[in-house]
N, C-alpha and C. Protein backbone atom coordinates (compact mmCIF):
# COMPACT_ATOMS: atom_id res chain seq x y z
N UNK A 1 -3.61 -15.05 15.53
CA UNK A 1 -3.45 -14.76 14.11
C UNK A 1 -2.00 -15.04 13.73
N UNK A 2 -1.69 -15.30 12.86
CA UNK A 2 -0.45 -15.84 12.35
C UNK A 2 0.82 -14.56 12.15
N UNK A 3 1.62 -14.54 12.30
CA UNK A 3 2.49 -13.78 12.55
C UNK A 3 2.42 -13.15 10.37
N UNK A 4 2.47 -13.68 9.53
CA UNK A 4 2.99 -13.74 8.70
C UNK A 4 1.79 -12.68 7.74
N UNK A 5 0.05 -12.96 8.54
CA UNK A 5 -0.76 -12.10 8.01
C UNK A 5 -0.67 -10.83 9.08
N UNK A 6 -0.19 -11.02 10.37
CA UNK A 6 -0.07 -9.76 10.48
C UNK A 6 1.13 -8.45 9.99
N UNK A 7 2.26 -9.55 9.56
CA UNK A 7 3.32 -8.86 8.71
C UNK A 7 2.32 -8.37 7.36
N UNK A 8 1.45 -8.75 7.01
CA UNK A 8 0.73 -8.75 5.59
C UNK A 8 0.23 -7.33 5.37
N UNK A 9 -1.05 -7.22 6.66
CA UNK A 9 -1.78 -6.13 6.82
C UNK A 9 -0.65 -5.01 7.40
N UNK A 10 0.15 -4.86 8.20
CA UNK A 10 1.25 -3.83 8.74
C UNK A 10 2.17 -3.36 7.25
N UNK A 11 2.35 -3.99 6.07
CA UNK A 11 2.75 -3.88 5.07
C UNK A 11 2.05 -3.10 4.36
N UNK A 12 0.68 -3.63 4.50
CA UNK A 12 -0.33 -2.61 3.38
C UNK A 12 -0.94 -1.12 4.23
N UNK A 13 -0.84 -1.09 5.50
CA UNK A 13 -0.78 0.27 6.02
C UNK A 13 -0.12 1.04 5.87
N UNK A 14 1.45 0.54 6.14
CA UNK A 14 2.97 1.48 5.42
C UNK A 14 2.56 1.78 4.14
N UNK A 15 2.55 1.21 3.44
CA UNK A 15 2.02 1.63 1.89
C UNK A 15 1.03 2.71 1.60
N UNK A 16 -0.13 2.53 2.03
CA UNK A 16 -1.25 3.36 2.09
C UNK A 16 -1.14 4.56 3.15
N UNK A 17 0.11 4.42 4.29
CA UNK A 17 0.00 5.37 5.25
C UNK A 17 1.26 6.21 4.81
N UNK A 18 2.02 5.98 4.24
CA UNK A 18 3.44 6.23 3.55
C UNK A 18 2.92 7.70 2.13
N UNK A 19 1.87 7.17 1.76
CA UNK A 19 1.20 7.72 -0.02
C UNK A 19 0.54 9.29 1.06
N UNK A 20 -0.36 8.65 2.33
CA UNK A 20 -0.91 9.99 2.71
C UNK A 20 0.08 10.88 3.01
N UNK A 21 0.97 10.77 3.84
CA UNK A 21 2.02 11.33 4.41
C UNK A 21 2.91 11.95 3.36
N UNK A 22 3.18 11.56 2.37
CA UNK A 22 4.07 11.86 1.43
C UNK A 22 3.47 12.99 0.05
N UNK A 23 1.98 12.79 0.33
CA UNK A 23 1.16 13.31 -0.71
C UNK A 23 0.61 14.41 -0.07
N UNK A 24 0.32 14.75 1.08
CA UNK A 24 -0.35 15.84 1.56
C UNK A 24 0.56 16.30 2.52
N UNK A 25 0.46 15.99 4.44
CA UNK A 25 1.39 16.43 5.16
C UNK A 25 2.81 16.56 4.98
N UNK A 26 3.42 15.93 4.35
CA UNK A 26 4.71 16.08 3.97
C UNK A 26 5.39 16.69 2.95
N UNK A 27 4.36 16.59 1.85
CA UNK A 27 5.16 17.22 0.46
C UNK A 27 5.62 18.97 0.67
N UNK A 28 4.92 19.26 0.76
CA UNK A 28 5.65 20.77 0.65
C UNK A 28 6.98 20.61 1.69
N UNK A 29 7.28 20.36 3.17
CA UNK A 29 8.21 20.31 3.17
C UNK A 29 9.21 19.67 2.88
N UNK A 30 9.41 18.45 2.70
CA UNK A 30 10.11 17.76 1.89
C UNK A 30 10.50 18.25 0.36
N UNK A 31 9.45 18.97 -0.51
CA UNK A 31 10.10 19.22 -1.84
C UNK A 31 10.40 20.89 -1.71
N UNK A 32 10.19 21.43 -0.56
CA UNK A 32 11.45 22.58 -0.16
C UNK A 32 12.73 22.61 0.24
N UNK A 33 13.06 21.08 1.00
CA UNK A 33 13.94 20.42 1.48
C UNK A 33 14.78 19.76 -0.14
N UNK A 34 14.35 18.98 -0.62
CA UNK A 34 15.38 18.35 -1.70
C UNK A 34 14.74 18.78 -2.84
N UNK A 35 13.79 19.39 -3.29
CA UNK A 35 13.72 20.13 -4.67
C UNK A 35 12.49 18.73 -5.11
N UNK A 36 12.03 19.48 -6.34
CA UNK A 36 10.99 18.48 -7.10
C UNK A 36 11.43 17.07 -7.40
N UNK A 37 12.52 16.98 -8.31
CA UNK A 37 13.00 16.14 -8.97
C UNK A 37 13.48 14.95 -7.81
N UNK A 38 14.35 15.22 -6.59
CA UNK A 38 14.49 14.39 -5.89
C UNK A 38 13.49 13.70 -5.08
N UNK A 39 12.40 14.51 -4.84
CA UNK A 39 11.39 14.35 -4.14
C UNK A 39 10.43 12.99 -4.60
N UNK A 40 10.56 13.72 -5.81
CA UNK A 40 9.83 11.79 -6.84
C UNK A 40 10.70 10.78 -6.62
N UNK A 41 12.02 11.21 -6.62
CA UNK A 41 13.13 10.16 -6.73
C UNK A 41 12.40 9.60 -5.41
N UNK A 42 12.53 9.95 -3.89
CA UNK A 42 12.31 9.89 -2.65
C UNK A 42 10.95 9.11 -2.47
N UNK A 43 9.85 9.66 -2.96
CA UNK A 43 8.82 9.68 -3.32
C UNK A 43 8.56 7.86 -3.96
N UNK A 44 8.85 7.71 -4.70
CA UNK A 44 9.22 5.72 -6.08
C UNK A 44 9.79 5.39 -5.06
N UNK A 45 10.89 5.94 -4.11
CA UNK A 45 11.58 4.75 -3.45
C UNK A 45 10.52 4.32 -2.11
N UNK A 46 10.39 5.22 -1.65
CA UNK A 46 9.48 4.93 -0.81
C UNK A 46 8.13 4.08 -0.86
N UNK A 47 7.56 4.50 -2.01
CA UNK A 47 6.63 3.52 -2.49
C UNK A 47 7.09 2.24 -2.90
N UNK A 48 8.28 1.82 -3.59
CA UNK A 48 8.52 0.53 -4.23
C UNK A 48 9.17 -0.05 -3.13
N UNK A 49 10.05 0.50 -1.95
CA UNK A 49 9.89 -0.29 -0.48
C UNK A 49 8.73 -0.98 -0.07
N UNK A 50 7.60 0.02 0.17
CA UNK A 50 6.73 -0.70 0.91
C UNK A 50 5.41 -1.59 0.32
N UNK A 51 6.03 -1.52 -1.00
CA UNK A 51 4.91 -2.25 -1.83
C UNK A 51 5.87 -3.59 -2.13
N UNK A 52 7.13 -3.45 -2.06
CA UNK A 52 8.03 -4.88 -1.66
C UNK A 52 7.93 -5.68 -0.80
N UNK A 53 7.74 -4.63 0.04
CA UNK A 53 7.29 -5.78 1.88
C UNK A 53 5.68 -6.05 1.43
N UNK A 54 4.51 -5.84 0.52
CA UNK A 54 3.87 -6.44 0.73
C UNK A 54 3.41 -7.51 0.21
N UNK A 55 4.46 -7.36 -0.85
CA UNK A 55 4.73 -8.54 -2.00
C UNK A 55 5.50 -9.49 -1.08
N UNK A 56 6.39 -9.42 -0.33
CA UNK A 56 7.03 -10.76 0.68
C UNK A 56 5.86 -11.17 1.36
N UNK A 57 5.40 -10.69 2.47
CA UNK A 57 4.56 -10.60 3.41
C UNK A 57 3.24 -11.41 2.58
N UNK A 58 2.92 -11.07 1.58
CA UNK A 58 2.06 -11.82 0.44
C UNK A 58 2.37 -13.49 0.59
N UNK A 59 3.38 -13.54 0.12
CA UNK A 59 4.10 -14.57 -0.58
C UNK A 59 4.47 -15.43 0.40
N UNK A 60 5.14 -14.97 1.71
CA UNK A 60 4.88 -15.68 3.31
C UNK A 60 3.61 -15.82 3.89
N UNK A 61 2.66 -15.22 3.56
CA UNK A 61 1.32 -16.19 3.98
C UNK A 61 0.48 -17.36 3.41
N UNK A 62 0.26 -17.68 4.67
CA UNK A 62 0.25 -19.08 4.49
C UNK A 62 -1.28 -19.13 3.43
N UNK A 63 -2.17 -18.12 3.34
CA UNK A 63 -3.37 -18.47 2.91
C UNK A 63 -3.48 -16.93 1.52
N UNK A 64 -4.03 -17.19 0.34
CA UNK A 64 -4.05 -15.71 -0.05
C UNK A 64 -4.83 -14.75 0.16
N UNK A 65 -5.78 -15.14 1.16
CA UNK A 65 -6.76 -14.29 1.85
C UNK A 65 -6.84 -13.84 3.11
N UNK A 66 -7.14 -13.34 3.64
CA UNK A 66 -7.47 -12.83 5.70
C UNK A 66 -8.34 -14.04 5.88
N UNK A 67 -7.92 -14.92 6.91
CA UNK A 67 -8.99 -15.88 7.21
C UNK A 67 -10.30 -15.07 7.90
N UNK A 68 -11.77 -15.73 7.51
CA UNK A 68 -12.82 -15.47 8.15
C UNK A 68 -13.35 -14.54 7.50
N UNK A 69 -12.93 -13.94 5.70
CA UNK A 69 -13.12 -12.89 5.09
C UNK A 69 -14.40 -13.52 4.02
N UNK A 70 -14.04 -15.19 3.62
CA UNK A 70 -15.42 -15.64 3.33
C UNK A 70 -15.70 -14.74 1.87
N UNK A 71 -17.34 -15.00 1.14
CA UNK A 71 -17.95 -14.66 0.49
C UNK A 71 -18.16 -13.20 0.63
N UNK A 72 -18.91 -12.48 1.89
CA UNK A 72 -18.71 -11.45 2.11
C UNK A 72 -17.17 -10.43 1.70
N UNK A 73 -16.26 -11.05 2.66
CA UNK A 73 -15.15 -9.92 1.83
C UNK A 73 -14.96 -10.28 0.72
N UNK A 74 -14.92 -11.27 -0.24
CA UNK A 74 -14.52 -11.17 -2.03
C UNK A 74 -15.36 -10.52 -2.50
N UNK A 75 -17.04 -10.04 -2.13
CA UNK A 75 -18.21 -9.35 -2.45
C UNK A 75 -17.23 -7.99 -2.72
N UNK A 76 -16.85 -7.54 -0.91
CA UNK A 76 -16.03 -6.28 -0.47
C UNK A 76 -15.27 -5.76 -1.87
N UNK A 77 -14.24 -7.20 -1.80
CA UNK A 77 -12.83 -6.36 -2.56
C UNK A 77 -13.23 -6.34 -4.24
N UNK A 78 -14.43 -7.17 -4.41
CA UNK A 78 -14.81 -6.99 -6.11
C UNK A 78 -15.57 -5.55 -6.04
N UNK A 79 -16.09 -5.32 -5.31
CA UNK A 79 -17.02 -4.09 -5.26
C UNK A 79 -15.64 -2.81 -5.25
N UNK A 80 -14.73 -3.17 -4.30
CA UNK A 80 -13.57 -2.02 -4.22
C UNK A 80 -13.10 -2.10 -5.88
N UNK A 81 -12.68 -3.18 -6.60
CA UNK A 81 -11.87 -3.32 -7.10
C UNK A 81 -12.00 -2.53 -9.17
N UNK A 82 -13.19 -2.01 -8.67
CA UNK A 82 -14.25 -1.45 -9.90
C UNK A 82 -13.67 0.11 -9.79
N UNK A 83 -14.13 0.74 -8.41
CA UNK A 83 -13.45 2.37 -8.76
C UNK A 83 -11.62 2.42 -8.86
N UNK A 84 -11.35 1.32 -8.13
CA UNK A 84 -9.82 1.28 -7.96
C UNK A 84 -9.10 0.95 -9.62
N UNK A 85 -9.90 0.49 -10.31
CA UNK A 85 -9.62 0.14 -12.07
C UNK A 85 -9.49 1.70 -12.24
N UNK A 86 -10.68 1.79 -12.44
CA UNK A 86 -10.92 3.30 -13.06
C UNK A 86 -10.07 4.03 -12.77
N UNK A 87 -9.77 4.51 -11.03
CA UNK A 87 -8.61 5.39 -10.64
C UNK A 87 -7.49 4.78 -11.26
N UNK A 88 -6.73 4.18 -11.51
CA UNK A 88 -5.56 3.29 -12.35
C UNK A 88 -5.68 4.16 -13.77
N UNK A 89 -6.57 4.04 -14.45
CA UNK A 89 -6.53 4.28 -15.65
C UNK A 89 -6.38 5.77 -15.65
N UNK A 90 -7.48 6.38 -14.95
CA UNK A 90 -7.70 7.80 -15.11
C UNK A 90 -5.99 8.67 -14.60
């Protein structure tokens, strides 16, 4: 596999593994540690890091898809991409 999609997917785990960690196991101590207000501060930076690396990591692959993802996964990510609207809005 190409070095550049596995920088891709390791990008979008930090991101998504960064939100759990920061949203459940971590928050209370952390916003006992630096207070509310910094905590968001902490909180945006952390998120707009790792949603940067997946915008590079994007942009360095060579293809805009996971090879071998086919008809089946665009089925996948249109089917994801319906509650993931909604959560956005709501």
């Amino acid at each position: 596999m190409d070095p550049s999609l596995i920088a891709l997917v390791l990008a979008n785990i930090a991101f998504v593994g960064t939100h759990f960690l920061m949203s459940h196991q971590l928050r209370a101590p952390l916003v006992g540690l630096l207070g509310e207000q910094l905590f968001q501060v902490a909180y945006s930076l952390v998120s707009l890091i790792t949603f940067a690396g997946i915008y590079f990591a994007f942009v360095a692959s060579p293809v805009a898809d996971l090879p071998g993802s086919g008809e089946i996964g665009w089925a996948i990510a249109t089917l994801l991409s319906l509650p993931a609207m909604i959560l956005l809005a709501g």
